[in-house]
N, C-alpha and C. Protein backbone atom coordinates (compact mmCIF):
# COMPACT_ATOMS: atom_id res chain seq x y z
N UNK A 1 27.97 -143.70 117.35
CA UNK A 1 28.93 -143.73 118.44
C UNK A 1 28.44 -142.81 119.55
N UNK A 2 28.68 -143.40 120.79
CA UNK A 2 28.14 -142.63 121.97
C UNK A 2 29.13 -141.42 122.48
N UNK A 3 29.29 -140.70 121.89
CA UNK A 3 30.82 -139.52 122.23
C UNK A 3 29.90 -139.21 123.63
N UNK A 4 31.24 -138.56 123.97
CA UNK A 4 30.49 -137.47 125.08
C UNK A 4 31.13 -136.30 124.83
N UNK A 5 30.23 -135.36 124.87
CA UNK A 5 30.29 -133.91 123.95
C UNK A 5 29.94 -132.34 125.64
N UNK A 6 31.56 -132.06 125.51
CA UNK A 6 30.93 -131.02 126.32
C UNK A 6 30.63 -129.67 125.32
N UNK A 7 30.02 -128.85 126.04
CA UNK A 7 29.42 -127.34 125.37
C UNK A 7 29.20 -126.25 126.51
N UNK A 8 29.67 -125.70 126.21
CA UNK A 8 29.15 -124.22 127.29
C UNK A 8 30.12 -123.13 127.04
N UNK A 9 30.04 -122.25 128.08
CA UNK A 9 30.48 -120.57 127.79
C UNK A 9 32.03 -120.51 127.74
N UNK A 10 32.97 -120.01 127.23
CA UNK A 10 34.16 -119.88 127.09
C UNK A 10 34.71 -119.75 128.62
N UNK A 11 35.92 -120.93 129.19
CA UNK A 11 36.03 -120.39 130.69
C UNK A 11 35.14 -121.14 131.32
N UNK A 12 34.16 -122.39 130.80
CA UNK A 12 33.28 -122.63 131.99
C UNK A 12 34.34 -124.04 132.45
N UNK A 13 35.36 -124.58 131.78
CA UNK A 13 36.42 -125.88 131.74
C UNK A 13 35.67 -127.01 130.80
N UNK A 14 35.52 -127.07 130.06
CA UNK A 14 35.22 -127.68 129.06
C UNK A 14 36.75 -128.28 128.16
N UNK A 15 37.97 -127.71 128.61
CA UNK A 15 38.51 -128.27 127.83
C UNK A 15 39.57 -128.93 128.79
N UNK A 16 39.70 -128.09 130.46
CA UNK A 16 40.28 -128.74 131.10
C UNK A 16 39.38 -130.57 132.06
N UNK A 17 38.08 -129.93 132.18
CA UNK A 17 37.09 -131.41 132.18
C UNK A 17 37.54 -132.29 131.63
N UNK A 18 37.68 -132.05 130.11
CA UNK A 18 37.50 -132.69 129.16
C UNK A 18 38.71 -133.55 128.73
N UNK A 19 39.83 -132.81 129.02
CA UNK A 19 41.24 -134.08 129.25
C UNK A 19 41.45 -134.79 130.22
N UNK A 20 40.63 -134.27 131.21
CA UNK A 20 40.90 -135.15 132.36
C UNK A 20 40.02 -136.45 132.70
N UNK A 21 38.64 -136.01 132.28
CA UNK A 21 38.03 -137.25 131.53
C UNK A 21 38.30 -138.49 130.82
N UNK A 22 38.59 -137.66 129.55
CA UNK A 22 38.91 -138.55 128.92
C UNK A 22 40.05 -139.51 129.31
N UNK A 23 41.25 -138.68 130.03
CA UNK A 23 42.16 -140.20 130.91
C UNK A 23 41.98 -140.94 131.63
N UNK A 24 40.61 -140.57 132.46
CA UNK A 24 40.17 -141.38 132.80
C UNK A 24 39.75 -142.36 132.78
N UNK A 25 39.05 -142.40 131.28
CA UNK A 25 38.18 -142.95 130.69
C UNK A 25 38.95 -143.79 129.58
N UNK A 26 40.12 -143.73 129.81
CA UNK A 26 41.15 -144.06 128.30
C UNK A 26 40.62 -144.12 127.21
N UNK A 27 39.97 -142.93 126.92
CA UNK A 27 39.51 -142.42 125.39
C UNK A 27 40.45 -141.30 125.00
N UNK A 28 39.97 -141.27 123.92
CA UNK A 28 40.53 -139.64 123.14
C UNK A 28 39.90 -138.48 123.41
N UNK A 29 40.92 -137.19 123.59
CA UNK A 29 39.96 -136.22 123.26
C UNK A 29 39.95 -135.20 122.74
N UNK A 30 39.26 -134.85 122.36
CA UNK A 30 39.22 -134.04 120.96
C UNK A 30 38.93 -132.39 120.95
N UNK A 31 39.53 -131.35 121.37
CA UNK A 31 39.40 -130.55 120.88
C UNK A 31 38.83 -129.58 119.96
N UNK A 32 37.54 -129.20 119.57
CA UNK A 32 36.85 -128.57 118.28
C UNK A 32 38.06 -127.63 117.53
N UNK A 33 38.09 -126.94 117.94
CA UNK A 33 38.41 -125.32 118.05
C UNK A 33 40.56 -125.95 117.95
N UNK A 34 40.79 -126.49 118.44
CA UNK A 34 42.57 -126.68 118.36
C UNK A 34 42.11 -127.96 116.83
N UNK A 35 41.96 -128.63 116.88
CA UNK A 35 41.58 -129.29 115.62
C UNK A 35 41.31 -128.73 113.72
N UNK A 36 40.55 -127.60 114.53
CA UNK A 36 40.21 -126.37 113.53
C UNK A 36 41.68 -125.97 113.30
N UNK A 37 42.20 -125.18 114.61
CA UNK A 37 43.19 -124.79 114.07
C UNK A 37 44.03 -125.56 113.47
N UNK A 38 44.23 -127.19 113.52
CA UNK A 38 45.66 -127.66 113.18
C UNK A 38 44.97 -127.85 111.50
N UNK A 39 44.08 -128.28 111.28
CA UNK A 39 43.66 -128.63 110.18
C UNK A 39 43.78 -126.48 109.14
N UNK A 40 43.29 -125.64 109.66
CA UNK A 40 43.49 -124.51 108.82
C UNK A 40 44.64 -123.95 109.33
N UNK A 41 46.06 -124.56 109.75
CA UNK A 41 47.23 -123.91 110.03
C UNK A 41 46.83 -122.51 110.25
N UNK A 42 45.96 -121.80 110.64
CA UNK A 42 45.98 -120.46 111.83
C UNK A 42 45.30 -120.70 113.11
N UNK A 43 45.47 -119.69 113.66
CA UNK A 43 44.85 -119.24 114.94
C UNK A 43 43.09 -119.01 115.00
N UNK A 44 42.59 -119.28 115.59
CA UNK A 44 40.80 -119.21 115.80
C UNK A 44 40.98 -117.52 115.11
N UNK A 45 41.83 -116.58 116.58
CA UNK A 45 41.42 -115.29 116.18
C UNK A 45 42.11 -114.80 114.75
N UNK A 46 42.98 -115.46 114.07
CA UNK A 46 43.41 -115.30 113.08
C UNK A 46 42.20 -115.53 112.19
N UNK A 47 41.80 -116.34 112.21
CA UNK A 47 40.33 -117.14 110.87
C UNK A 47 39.38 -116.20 111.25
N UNK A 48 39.18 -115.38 112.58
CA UNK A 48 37.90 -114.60 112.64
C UNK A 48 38.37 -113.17 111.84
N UNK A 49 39.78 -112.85 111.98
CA UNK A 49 39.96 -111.98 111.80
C UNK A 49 40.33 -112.02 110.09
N UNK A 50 41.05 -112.75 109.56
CA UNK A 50 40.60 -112.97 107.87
C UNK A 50 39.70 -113.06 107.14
N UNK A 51 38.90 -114.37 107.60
CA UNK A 51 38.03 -114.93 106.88
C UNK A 51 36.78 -114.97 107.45
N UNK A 52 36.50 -114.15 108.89
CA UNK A 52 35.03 -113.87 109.08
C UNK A 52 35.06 -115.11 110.05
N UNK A 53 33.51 -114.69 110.57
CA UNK A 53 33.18 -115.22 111.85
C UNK A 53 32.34 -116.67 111.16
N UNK A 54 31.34 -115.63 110.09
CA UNK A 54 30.44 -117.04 109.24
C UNK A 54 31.67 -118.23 108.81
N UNK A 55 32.63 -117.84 108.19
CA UNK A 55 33.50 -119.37 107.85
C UNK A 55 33.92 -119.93 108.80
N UNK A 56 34.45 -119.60 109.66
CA UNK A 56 34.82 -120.08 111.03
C UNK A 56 33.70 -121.28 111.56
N UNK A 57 32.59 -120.58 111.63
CA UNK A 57 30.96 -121.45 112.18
C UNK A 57 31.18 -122.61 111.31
N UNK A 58 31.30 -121.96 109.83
CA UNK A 58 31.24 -123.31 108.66
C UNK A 58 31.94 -124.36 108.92
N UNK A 59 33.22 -123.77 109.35
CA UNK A 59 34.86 -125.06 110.26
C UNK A 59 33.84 -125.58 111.25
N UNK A 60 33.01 -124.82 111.99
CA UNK A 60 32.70 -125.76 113.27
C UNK A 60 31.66 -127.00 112.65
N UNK A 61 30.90 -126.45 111.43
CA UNK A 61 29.84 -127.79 111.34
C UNK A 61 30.49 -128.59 110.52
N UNK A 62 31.29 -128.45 109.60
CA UNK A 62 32.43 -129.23 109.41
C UNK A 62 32.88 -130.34 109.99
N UNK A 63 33.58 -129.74 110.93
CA UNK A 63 34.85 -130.16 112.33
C UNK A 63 33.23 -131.53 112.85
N UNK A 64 31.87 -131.03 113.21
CA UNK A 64 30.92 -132.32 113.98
C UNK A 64 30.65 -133.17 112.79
N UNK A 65 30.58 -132.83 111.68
CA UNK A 65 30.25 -133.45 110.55
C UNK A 65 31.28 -134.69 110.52
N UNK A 66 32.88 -134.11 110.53
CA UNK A 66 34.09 -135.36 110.31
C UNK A 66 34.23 -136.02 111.65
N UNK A 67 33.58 -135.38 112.47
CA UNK A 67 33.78 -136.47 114.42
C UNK A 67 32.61 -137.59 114.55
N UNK A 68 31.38 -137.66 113.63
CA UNK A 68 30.76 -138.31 113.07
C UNK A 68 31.13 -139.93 112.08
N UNK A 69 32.00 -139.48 111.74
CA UNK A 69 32.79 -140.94 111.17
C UNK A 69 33.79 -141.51 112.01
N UNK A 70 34.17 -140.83 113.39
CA UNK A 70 35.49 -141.34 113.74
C UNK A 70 34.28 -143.11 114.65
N UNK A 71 35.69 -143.77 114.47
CA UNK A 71 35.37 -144.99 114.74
C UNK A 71 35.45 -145.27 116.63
N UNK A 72 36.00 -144.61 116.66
CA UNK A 72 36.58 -144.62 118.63
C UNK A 72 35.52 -144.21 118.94
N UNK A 73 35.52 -144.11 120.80
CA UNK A 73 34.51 -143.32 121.47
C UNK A 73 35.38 -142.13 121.55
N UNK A 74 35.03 -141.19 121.60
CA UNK A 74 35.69 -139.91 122.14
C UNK A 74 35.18 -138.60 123.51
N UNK A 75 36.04 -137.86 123.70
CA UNK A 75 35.59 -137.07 124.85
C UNK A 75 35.33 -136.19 124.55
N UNK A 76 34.66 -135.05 123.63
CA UNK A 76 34.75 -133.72 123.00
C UNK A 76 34.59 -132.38 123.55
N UNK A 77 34.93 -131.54 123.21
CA UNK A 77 35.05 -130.68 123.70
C UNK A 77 35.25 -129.67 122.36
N UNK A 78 33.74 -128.63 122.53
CA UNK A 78 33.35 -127.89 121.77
C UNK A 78 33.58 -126.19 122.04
N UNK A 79 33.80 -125.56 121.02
CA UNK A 79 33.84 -124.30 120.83
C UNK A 79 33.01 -123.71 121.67
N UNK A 80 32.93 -122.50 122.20
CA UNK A 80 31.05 -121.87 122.66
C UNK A 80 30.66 -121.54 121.62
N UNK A 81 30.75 -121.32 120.93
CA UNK A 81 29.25 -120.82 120.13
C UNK A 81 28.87 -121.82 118.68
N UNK A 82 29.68 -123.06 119.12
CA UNK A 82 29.11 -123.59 118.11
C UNK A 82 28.05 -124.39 118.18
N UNK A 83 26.97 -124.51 119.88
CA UNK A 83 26.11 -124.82 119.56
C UNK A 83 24.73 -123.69 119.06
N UNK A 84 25.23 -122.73 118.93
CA UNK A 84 24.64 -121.24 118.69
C UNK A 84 23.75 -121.76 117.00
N UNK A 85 24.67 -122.28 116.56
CA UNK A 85 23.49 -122.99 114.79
C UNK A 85 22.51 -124.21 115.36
N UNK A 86 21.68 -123.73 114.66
CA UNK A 86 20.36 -124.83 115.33
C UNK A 86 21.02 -125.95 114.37
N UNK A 87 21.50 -126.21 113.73
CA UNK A 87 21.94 -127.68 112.64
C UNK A 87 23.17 -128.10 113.49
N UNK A 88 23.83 -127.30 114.13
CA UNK A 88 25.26 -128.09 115.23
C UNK A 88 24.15 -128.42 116.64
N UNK A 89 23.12 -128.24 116.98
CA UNK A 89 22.79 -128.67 118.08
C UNK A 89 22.10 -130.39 117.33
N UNK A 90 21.66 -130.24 116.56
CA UNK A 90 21.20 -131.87 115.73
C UNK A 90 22.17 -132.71 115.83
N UNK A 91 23.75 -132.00 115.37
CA UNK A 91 24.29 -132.77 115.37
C UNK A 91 25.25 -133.00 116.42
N UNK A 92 25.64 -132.12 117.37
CA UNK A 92 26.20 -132.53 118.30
C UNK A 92 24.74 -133.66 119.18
N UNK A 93 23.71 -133.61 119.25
CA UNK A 93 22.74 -134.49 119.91
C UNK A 93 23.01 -136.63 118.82
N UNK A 94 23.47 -136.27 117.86
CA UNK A 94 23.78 -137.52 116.83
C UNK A 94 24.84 -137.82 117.70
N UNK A 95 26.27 -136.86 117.77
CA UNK A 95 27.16 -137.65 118.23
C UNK A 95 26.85 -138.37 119.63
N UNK A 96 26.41 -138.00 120.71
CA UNK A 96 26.38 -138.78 121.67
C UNK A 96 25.80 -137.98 122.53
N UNK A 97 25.87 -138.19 123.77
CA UNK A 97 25.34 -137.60 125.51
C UNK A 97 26.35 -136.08 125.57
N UNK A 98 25.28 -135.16 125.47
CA UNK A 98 25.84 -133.85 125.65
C UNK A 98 25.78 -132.77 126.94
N UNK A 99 26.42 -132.57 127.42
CA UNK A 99 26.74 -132.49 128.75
C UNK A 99 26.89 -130.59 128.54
N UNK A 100 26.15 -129.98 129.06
CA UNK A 100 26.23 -128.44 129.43
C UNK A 100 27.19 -128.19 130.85
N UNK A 101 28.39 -127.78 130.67
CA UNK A 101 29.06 -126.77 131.76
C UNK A 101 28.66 -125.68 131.95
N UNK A 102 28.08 -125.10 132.88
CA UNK A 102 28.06 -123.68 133.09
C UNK A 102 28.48 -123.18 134.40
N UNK A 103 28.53 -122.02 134.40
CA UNK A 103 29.07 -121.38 135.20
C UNK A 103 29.00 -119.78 135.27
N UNK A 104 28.83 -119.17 136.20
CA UNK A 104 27.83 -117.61 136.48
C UNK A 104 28.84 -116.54 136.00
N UNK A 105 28.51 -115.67 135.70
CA UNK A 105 29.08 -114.53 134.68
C UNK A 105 30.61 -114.18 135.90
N UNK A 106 30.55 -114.25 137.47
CA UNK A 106 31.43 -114.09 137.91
C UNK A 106 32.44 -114.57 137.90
N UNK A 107 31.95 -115.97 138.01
CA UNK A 107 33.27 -117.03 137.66
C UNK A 107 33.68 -117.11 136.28
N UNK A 108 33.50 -116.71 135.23
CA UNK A 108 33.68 -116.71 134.32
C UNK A 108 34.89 -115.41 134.14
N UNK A 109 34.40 -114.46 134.46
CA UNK A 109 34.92 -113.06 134.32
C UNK A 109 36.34 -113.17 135.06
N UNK A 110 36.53 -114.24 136.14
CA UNK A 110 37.74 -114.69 136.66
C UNK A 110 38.43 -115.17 136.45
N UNK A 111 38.08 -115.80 135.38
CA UNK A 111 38.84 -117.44 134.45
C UNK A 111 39.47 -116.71 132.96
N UNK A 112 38.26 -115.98 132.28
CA UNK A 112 38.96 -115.19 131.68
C UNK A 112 39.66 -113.93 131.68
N UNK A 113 39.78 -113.13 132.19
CA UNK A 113 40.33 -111.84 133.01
C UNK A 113 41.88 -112.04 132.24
N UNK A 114 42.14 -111.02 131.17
CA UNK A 114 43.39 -111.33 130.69
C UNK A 114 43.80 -112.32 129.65
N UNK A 115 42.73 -112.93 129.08
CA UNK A 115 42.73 -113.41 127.79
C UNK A 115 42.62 -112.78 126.47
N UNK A 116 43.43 -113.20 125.75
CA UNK A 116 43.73 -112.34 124.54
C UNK A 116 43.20 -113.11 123.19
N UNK A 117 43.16 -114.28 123.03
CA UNK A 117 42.90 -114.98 122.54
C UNK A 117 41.33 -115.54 121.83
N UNK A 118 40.65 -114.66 122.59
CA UNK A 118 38.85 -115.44 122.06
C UNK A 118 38.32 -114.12 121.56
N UNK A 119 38.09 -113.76 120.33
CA UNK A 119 37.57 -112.90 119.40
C UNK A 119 36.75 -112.03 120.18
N UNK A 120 35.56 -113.07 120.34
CA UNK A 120 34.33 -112.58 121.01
C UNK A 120 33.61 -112.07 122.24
N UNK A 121 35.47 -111.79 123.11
CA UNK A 121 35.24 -111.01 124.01
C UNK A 121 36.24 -109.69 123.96
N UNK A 122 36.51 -109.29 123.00
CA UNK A 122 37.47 -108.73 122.27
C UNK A 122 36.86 -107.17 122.75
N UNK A 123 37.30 -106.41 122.84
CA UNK A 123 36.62 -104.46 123.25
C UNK A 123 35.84 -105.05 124.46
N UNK A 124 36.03 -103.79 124.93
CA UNK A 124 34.53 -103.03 125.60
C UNK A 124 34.82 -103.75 127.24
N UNK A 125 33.97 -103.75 127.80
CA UNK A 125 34.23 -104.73 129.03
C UNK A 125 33.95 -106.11 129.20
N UNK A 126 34.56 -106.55 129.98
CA UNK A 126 35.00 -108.27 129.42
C UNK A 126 33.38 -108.31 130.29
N UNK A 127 32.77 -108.38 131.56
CA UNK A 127 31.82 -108.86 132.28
C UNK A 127 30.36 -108.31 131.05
N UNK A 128 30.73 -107.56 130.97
CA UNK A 128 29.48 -107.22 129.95
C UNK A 128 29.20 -107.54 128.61
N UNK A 129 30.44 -108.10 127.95
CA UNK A 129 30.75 -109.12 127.11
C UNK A 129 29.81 -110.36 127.36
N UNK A 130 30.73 -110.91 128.66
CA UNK A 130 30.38 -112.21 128.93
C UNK A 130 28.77 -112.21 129.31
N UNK A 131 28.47 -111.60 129.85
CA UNK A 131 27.12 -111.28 130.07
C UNK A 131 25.74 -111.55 128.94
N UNK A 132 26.43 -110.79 127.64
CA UNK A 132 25.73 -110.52 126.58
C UNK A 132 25.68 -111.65 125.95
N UNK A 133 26.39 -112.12 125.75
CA UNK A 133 26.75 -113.44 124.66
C UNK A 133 26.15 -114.37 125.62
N UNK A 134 26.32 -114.90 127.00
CA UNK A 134 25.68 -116.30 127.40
C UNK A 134 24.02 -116.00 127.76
N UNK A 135 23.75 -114.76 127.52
CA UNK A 135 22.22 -114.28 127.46
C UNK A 135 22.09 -114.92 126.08
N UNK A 136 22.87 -114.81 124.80
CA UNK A 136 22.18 -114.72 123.77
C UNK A 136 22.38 -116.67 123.77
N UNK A 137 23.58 -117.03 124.57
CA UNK A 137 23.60 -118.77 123.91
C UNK A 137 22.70 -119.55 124.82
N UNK A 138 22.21 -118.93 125.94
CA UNK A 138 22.09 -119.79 126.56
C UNK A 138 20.90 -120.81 126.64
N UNK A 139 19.67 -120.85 125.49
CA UNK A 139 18.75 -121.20 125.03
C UNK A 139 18.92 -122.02 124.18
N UNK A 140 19.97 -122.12 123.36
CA UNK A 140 20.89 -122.85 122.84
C UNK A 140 21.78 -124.16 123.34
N UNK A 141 22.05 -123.67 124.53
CA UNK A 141 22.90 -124.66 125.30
C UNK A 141 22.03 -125.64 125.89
N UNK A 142 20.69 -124.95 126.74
CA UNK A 142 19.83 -125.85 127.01
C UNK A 142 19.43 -126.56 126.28
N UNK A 143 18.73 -126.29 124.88
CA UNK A 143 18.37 -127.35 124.06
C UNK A 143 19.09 -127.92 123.36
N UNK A 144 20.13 -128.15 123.32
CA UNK A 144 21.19 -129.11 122.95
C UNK A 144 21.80 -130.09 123.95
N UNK A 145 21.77 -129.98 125.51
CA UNK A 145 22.09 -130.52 126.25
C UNK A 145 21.47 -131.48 127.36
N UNK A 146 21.72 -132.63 127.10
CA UNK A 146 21.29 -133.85 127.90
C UNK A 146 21.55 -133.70 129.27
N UNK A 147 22.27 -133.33 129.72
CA UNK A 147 22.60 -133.12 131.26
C UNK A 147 23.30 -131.72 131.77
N UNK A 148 22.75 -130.78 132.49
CA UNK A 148 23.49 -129.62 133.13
C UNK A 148 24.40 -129.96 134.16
N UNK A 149 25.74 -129.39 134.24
CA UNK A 149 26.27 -129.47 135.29
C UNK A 149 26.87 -127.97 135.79
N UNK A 150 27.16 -127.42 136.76
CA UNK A 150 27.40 -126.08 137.23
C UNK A 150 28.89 -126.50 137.42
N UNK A 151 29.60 -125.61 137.17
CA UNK A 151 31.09 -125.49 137.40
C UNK A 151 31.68 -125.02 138.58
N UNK A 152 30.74 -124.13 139.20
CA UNK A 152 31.61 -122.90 140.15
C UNK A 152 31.85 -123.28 141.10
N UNK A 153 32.87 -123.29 141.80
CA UNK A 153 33.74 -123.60 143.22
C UNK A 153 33.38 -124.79 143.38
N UNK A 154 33.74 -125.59 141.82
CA UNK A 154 34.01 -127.11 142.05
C UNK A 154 35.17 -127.73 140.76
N UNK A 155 35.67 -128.58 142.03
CA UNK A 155 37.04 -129.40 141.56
C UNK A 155 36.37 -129.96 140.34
N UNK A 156 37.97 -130.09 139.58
CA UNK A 156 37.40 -131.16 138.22
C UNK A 156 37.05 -132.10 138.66
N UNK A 157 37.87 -132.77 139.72
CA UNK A 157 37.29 -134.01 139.98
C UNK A 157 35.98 -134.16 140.51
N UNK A 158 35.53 -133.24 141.16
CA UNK A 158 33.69 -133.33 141.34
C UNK A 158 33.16 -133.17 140.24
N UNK A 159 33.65 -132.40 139.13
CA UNK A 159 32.79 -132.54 138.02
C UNK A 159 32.60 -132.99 137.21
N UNK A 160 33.42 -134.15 137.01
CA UNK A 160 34.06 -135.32 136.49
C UNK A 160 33.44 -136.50 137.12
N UNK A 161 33.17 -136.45 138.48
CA UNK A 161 32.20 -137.75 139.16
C UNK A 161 30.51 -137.19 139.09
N UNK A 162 30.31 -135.75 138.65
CA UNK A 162 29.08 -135.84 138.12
C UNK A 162 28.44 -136.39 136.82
N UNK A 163 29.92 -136.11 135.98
CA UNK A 163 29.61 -136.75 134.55
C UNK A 163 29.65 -138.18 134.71
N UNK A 164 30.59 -139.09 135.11
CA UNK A 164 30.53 -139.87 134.72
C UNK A 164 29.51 -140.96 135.32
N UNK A 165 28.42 -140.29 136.87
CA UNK A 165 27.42 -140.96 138.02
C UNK A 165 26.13 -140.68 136.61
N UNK A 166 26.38 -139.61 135.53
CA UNK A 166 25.03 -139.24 134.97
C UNK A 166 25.44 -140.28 133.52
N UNK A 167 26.77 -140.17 133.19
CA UNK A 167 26.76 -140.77 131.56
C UNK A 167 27.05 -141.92 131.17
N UNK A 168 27.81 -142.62 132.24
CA UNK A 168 28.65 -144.25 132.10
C UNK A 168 27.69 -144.96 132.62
């Protein structure tokens, strides 16, 4: 099945893209990370904070493993760091055309500013957070991703007529 699979830094819109897409497109779309949660009845930062960061990853290759049998096309929309395992970049590249959002540590630091919710920007300063972590994914993101698109000081809907001029 040809999914279309977004991936990138927490905050780059990957999940707001990604519904709006998909209505477009009158497909489904799928959520990694809210999926996770409905299927392990907690919270992301709840599962990091119980059961560790490694089981969590395990939910994510999981979670591409069971989007692999679905019969529909779908719109996806992935965790950040779950293309961080070299075995989720294989397989997010199986499910379909994988599409990199990014977007520069500023705009990012704006989008999230006051989020409580994502583990992994948790202490310390959020820009130097964000900083650190898309240094460490971002080699990752490239080689998992069929098409780059930049996010910053652009409408969904421009970024939405980039995906769909590069993937339909």
């Amino acid at each position: 099945m040809n999914h279309i699979i977004l991936i990138g830094f927490m905050g780059a819109g990957k999940t707001s893209v990604g519904r709006k897409l998909a209505g477009d497109l009158q497909l489904t779309f799928v959520d990694t990370d809210e999926r996770i949660e409905a299927q392990q009845k907690k919270k992301i930062s709840d599962i990091f904070a119980q059961d560790g960061e490694a089981f969590f990853r395990d939910l994510e290759t999981d979670m591409l493993r069971q989007l692999k049998k679905e019969a529909q096309r779908l719109v996806i929309s992935v965790g950040g760091g779950l293309p961080v395992r070299p075995g989720n970049r294989e397989l997010l590249r199986e499910l379909g055309t994988v599409v990199y959002l990014k977007a520069e540590a500023d705009t990012l630091v704006g989008r999230l500013r006051g989020s409580t919710t994502r583990p992994k920007l948790a202490g310390g300063d959020l820009r130097e957070r964000i900083v650190t972590l898309m240094r460490e994914r971002e080699a990752c993101y490239l080689e998992a991703a069929q098409l780059l698109i930049t996010t910053d000081q652009k409408s969904i809907r421009n970024i939405i007529k980039e995906i769909e001029s590069n993937v339909l």
